[in-house]
Protein backbone atom coordinates (compact mmCIF):
# COMPACT_ATOMS: atom_id res chain seq x y z
CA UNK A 1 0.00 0.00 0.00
CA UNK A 2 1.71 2.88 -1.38
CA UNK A 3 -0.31 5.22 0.98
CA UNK A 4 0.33 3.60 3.97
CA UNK A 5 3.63 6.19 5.10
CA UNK A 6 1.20 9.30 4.12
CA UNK A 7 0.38 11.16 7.23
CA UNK A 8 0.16 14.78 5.22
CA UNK A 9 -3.86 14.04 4.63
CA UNK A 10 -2.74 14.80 0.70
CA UNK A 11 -3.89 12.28 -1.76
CA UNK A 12 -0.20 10.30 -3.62
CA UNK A 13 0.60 11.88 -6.23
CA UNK A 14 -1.14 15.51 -4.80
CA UNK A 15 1.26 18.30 -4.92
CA UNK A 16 1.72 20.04 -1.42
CA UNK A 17 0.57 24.01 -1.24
CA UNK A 18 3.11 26.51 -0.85
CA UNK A 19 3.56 27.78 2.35
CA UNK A 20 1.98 31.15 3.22
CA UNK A 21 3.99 34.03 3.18
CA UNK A 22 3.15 34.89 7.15
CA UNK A 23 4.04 31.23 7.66
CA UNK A 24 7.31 32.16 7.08
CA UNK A 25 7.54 35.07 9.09
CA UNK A 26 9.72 34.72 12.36
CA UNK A 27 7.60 35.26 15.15
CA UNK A 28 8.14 36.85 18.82
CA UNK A 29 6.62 35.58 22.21
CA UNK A 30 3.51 37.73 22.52
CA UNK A 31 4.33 39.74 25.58
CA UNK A 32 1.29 42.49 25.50
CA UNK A 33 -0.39 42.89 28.55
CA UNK A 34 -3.46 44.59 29.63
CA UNK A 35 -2.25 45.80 33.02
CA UNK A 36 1.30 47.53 30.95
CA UNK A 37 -1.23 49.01 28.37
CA UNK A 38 -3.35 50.92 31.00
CA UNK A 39 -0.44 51.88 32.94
CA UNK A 40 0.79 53.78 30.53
CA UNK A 41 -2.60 55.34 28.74
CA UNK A 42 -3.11 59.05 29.79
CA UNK A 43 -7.07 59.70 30.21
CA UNK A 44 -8.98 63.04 28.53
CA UNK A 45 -8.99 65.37 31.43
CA UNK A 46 -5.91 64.20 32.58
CA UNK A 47 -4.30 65.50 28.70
CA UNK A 48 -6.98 68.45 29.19
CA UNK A 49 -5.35 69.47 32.58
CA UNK A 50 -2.25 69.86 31.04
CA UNK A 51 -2.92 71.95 28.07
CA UNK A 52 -6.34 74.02 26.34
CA UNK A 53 -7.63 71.83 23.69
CA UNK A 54 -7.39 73.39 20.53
CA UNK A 55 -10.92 73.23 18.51
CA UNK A 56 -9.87 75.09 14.83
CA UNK A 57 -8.13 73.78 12.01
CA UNK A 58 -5.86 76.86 12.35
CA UNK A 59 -5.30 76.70 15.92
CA UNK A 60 -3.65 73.38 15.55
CA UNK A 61 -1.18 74.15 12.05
CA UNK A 62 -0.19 77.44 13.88
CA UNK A 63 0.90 74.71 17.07
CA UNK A 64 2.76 72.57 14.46
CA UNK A 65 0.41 69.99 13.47
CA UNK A 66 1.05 68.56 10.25
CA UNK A 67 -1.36 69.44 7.58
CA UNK A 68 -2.02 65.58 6.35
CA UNK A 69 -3.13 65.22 9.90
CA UNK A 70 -4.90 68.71 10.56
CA UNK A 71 -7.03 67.13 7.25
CA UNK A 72 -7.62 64.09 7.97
CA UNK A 73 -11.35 62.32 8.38
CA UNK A 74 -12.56 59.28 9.26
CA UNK A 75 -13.01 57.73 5.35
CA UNK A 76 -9.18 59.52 4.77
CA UNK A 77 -8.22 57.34 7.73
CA UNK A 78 -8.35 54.11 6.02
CA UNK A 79 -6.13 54.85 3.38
CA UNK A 80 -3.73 56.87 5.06
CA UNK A 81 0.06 55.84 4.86
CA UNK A 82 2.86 56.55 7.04
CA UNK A 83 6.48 57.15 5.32
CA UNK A 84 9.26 54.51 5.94
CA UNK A 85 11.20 56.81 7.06
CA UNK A 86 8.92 57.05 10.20
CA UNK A 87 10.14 53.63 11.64
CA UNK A 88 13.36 55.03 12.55
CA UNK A 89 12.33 58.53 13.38
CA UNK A 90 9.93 57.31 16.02
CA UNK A 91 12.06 54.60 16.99
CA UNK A 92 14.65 56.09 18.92
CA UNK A 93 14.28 58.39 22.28
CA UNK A 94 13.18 61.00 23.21
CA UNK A 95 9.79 59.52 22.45
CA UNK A 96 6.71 62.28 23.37
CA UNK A 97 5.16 63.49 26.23
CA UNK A 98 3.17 59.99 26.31
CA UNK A 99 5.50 57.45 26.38
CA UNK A 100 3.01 54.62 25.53
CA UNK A 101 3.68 53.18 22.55
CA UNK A 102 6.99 51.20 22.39
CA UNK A 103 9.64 50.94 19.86
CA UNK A 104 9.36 48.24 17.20
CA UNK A 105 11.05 45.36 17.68
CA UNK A 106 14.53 44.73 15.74
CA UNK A 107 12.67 41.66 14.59
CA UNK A 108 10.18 43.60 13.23
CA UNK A 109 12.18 46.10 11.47
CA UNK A 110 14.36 43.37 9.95
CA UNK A 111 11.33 41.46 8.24
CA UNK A 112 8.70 44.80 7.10
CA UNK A 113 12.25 45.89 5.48
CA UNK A 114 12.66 42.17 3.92
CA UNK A 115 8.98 42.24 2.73
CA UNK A 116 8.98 45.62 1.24
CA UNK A 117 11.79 44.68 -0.80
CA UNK A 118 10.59 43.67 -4.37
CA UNK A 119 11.30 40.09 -5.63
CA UNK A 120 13.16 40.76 -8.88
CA UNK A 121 15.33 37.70 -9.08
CA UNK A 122 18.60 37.54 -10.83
CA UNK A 123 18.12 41.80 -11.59
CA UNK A 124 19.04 45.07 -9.47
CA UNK A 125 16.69 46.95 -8.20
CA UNK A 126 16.77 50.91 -6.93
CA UNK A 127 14.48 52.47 -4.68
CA UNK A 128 11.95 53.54 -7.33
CA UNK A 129 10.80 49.94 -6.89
CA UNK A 130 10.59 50.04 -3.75
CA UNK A 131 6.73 51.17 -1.98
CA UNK A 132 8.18 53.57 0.38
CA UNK A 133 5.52 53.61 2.35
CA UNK A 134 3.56 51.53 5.58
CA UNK A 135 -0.15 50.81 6.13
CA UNK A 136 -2.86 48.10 6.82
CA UNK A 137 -0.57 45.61 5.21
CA UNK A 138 2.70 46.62 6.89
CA UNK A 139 0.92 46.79 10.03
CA UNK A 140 -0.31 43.21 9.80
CA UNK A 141 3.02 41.51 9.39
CA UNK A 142 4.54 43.17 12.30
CA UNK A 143 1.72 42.31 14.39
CA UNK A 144 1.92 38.67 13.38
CA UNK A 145 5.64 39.14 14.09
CA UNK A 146 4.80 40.31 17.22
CA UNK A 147 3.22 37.07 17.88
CA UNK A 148 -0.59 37.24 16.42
CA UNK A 149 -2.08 34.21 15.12
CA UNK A 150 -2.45 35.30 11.51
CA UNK A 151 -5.50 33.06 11.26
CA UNK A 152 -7.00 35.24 13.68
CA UNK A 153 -5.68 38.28 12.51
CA UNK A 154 -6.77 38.73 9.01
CA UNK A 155 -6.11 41.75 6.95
CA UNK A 156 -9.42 42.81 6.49
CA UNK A 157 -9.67 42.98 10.49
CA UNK A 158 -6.50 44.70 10.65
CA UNK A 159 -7.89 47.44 7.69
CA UNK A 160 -10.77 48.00 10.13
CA UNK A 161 -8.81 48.66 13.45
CA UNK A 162 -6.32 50.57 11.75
CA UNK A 163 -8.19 53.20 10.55
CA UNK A 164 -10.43 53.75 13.63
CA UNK A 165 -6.99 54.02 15.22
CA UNK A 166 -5.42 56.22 12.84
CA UNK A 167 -8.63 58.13 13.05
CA UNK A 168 -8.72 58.48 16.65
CA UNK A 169 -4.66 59.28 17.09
CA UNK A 170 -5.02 61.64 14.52
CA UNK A 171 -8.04 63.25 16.45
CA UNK A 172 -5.61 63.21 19.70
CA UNK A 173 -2.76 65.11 18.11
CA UNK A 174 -5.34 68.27 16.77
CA UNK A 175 -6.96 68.64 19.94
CA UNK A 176 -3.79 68.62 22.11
CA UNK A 177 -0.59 69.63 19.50
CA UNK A 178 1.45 69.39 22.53
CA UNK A 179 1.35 65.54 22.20
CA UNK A 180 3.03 65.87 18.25
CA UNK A 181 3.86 63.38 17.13
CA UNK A 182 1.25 61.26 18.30
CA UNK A 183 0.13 59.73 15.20
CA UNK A 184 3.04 57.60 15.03
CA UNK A 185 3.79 53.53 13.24
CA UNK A 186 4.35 52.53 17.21
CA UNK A 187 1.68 54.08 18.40
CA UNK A 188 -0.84 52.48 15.92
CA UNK A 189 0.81 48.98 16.59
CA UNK A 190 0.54 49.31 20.02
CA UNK A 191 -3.53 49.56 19.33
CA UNK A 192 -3.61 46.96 16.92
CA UNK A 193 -1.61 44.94 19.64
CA UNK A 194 -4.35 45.88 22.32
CA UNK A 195 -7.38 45.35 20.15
CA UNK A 196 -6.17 42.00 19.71
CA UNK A 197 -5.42 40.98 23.00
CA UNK A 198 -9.15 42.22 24.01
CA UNK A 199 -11.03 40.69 20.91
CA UNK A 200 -8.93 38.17 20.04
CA UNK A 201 -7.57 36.19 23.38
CA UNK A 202 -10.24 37.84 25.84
CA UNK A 203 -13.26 37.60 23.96
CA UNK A 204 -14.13 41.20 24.65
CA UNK A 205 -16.79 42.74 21.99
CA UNK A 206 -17.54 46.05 21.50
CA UNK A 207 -21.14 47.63 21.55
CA UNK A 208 -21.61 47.40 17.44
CA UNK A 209 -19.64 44.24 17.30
CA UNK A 210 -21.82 42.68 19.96
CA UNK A 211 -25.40 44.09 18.79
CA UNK A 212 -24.79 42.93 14.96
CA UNK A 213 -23.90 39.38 16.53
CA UNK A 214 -27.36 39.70 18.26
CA UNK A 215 -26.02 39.07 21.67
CA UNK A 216 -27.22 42.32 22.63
CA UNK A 217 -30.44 44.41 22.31
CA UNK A 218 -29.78 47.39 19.90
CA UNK A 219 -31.94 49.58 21.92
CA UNK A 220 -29.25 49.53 25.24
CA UNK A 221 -27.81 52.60 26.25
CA UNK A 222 -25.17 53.39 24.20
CA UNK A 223 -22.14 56.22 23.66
CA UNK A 224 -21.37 56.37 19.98
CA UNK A 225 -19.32 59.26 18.30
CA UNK A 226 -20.41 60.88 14.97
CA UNK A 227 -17.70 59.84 12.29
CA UNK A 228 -19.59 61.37 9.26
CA UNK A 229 -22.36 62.50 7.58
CA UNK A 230 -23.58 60.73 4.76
CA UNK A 231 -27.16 62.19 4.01
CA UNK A 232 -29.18 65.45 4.91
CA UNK A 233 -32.06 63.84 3.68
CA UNK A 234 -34.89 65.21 2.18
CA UNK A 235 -34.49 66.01 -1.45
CA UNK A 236 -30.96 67.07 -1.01
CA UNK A 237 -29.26 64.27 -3.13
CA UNK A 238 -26.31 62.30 -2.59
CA UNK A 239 -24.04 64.20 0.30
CA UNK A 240 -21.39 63.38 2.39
CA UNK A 241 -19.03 65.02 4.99
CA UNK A 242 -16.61 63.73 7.28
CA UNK A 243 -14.98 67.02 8.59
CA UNK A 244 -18.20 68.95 9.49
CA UNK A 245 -18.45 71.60 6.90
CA UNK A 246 -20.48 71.59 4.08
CA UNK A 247 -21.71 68.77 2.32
CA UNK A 248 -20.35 67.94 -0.80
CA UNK A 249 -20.60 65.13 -3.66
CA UNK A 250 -18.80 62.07 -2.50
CA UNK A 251 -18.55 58.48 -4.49
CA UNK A 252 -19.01 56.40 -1.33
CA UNK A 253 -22.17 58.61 -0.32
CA UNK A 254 -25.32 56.59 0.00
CA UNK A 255 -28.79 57.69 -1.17
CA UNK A 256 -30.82 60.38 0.57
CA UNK A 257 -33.59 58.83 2.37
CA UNK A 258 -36.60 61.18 3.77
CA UNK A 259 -34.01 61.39 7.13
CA UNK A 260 -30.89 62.20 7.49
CA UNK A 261 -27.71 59.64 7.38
CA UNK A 262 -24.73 59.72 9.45
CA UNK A 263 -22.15 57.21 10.21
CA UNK A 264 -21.57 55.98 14.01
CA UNK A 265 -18.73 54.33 15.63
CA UNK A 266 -18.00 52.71 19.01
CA UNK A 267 -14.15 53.44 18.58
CA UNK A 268 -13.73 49.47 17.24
CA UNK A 269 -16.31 49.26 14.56
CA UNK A 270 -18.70 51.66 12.40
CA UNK A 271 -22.35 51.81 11.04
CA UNK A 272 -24.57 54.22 9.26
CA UNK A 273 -27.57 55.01 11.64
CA UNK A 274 -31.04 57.20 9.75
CA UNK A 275 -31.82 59.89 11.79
CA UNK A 276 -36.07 60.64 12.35
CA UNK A 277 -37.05 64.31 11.11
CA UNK A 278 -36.52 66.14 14.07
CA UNK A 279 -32.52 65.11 14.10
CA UNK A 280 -32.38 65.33 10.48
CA UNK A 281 -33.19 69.16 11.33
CA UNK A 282 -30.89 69.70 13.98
CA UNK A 283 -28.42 68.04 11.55
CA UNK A 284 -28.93 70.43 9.00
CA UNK A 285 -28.31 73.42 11.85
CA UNK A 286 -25.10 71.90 12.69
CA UNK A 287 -26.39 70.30 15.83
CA UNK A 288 -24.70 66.91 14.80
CA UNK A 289 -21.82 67.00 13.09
CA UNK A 290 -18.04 64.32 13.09
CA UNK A 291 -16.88 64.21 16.24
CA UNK A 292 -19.43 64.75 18.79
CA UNK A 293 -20.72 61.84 20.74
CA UNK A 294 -23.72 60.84 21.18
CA UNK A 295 -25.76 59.43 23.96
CA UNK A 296 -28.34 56.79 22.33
CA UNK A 297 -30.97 54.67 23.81
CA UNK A 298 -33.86 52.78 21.70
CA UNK A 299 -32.58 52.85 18.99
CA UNK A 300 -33.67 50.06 16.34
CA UNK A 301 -31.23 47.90 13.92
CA UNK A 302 -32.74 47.36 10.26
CA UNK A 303 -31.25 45.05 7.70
CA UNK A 304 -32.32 41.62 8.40
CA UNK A 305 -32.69 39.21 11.16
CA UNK A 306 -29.70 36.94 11.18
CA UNK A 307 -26.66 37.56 13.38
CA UNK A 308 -23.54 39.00 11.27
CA UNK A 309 -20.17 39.86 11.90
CA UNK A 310 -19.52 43.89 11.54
CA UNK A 311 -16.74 43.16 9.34
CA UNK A 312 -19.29 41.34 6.59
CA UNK A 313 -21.95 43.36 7.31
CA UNK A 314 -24.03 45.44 3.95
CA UNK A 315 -25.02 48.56 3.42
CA UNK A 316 -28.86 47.96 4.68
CA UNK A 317 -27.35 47.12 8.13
CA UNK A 318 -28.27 50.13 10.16
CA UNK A 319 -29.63 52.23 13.16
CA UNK A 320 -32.59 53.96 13.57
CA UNK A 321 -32.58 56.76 15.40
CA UNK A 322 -35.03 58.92 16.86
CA UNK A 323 -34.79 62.63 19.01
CA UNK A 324 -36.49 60.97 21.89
CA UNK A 325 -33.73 58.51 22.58
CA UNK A 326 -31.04 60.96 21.48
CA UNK A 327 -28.76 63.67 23.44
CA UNK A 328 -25.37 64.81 23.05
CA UNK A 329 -22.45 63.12 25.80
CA UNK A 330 -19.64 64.71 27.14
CA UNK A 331 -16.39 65.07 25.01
CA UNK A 332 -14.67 62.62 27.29
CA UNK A 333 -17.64 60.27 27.36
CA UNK A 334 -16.21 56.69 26.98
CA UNK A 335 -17.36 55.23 23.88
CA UNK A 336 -19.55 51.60 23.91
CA UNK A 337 -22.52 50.20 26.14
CA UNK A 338 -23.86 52.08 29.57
CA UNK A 339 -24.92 50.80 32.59
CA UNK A 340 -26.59 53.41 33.80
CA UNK A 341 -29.76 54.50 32.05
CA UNK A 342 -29.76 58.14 30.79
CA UNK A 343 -33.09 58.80 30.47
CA UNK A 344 -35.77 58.81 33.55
């Protein structure tokens, strides 16, 4: 029996798949704790006590900020790229004024600088060849070589994180310029690290994450921040606006609906949520605009009845919102499911 030495569960004859490229990677111990990770994180009023906030575009270029950041939105976010040259300028003390993000790894270094290196066998190759740049993908192998399971750490989850991240530590570093650099490679790592370690090998689910899987009633009392607007409603057309100004044409914009449209997030995961009449009018007067959170209760989740992940979730998967159930939260308001009820 010619099969009887095959222990590969491959038929004879069958040839074996090539390896996967993170299969290859060398991998660290994963060392990432929770208890290092909060004793390090600096909390809102504690950054507030130490300088104003700055709340204008202008405020925060004339303090330094960079312009990429000073412009960026939450859509922006996902596609937003930090040079390579980053790694080593952020990699080396004096690190800022919140020293919680660590340096990257020598390991790491050594294999993002062995996969950005094109594969042109047998021919030279200069640095116009070379994608000079680091992002979702980047940030996936050296969490993997940090010592993620990259089963459990696909790239499409790692696209999601990062630009809520990016999002958020580019938030941080208008509102307090004091903090520049904050939006840093380390620094978003460091996230992606602690994301992990609470999704991944805790089990922890945030409030979209957990209401999508139907685990949890959508009507709970919830903190969510305004990300964007996608729709004034009414017979204004397709509109969108992620910074707060006017709305303009955008590609990604849905269709107007009798409400208003505006994207939510819980900080780990995002969904559009239609506003009733009376917010779609306080909308349009700039009452609700990216950036401000939101205290919600009641509200309702359309799109079907079967549990799905946030990450395959369509376009019809959405809140329902209505003034009664809806108040603005304090700026440093943490983001996700209440336990206290807000309304009596």
């Amino acid at each position: 029996n010619n099969t009887a030495g095959n222990t590969s569960g491959t038929k004879p004859g069958a040839k074996e798949e090539p390896p996967c490229p993170e299969d290859l990677w060398p991998k660290l111990q994963w060392t990432f704790t929770l208890e290092e990770f909060k004793k390090n994180k600096i909390s809102l009023i504690e950054l507030d006590s130490r300088s104003k906030r700055i709340s204008s575009a202008r405020q925060a270029l004339a303090n330094g900020v960079d312009q990429q950041v000073v412009n960026l939105n939450s859509d922006e976010a996902a596609l937003f790229r930090f040079p390579l040259s980053a790694l080593a300028l952020y990699n080396e003390p004096p690190y800022t004024l919140a020293q919680d993000a660590p340096p990257f790894a020598p390991l790491i270094l050594e294999t993002l600088e062995r996969e950005k290196r094109p594969q042109i066998h047998g021919h030279n190759y200069s640095n116009d060849d070379v994608d000079n740049t680091i992002g979702p993908e980047e940030m996936r192998i050296a969490l993997i070589v940090s010592g993620a399971k990259a089963k459990l750490a696909p790239l499409r989850w790692v696209e999601n994180h990062y630009k809520w991240i990016v999002w958020k530590l580019a938030s941080m570093e208008r509102r307090y310029p004091f903090l520049s650099p904050y939006l840093t490679p380390q620094r978003v790592l460091y996230q992606l690290m602690y994301r992990y370690e609470r999704e991944v090998h805790l089990a922890h689910r945030s409030a979209i994450k957990i209401i999508l899987e139907r685990d949890e009633a959508a009507g709970r009392n919830m903190i969510l921040c305004v990300t964007a607007i996608r729709s004034f409603g009414g017979d204004c057309g397709e509109t969108s606006t992620t910074s707060g100004g006017e709305a303009g044409t955008s590609s990604n914009a849905v269709e107007a609906t009798d409400g208003g449209m505006i994207q939510l997030t819980d900080g780990w995961y995002g969904i559009n949520a239609v506003l009733d009449a009376v917010l779609t009018q306080r909308m349009a007067m700039g009452h609700i605009y990216p950036g401000q959170k939101l205290r919600v209760a009641g509200a309702r989740l359309t799109g079907g009845d079967q549990a799905v992940s946030p990450l395959e979730a369509t376009e019809s998967t959405q809140f329902a919102l209505c003034a009664n159930g809806t108040r603005r939260a304090r700026w440093d308001a943490k983001l996700g499911i209440q336990k206290k009820p807000f309304f009596s």
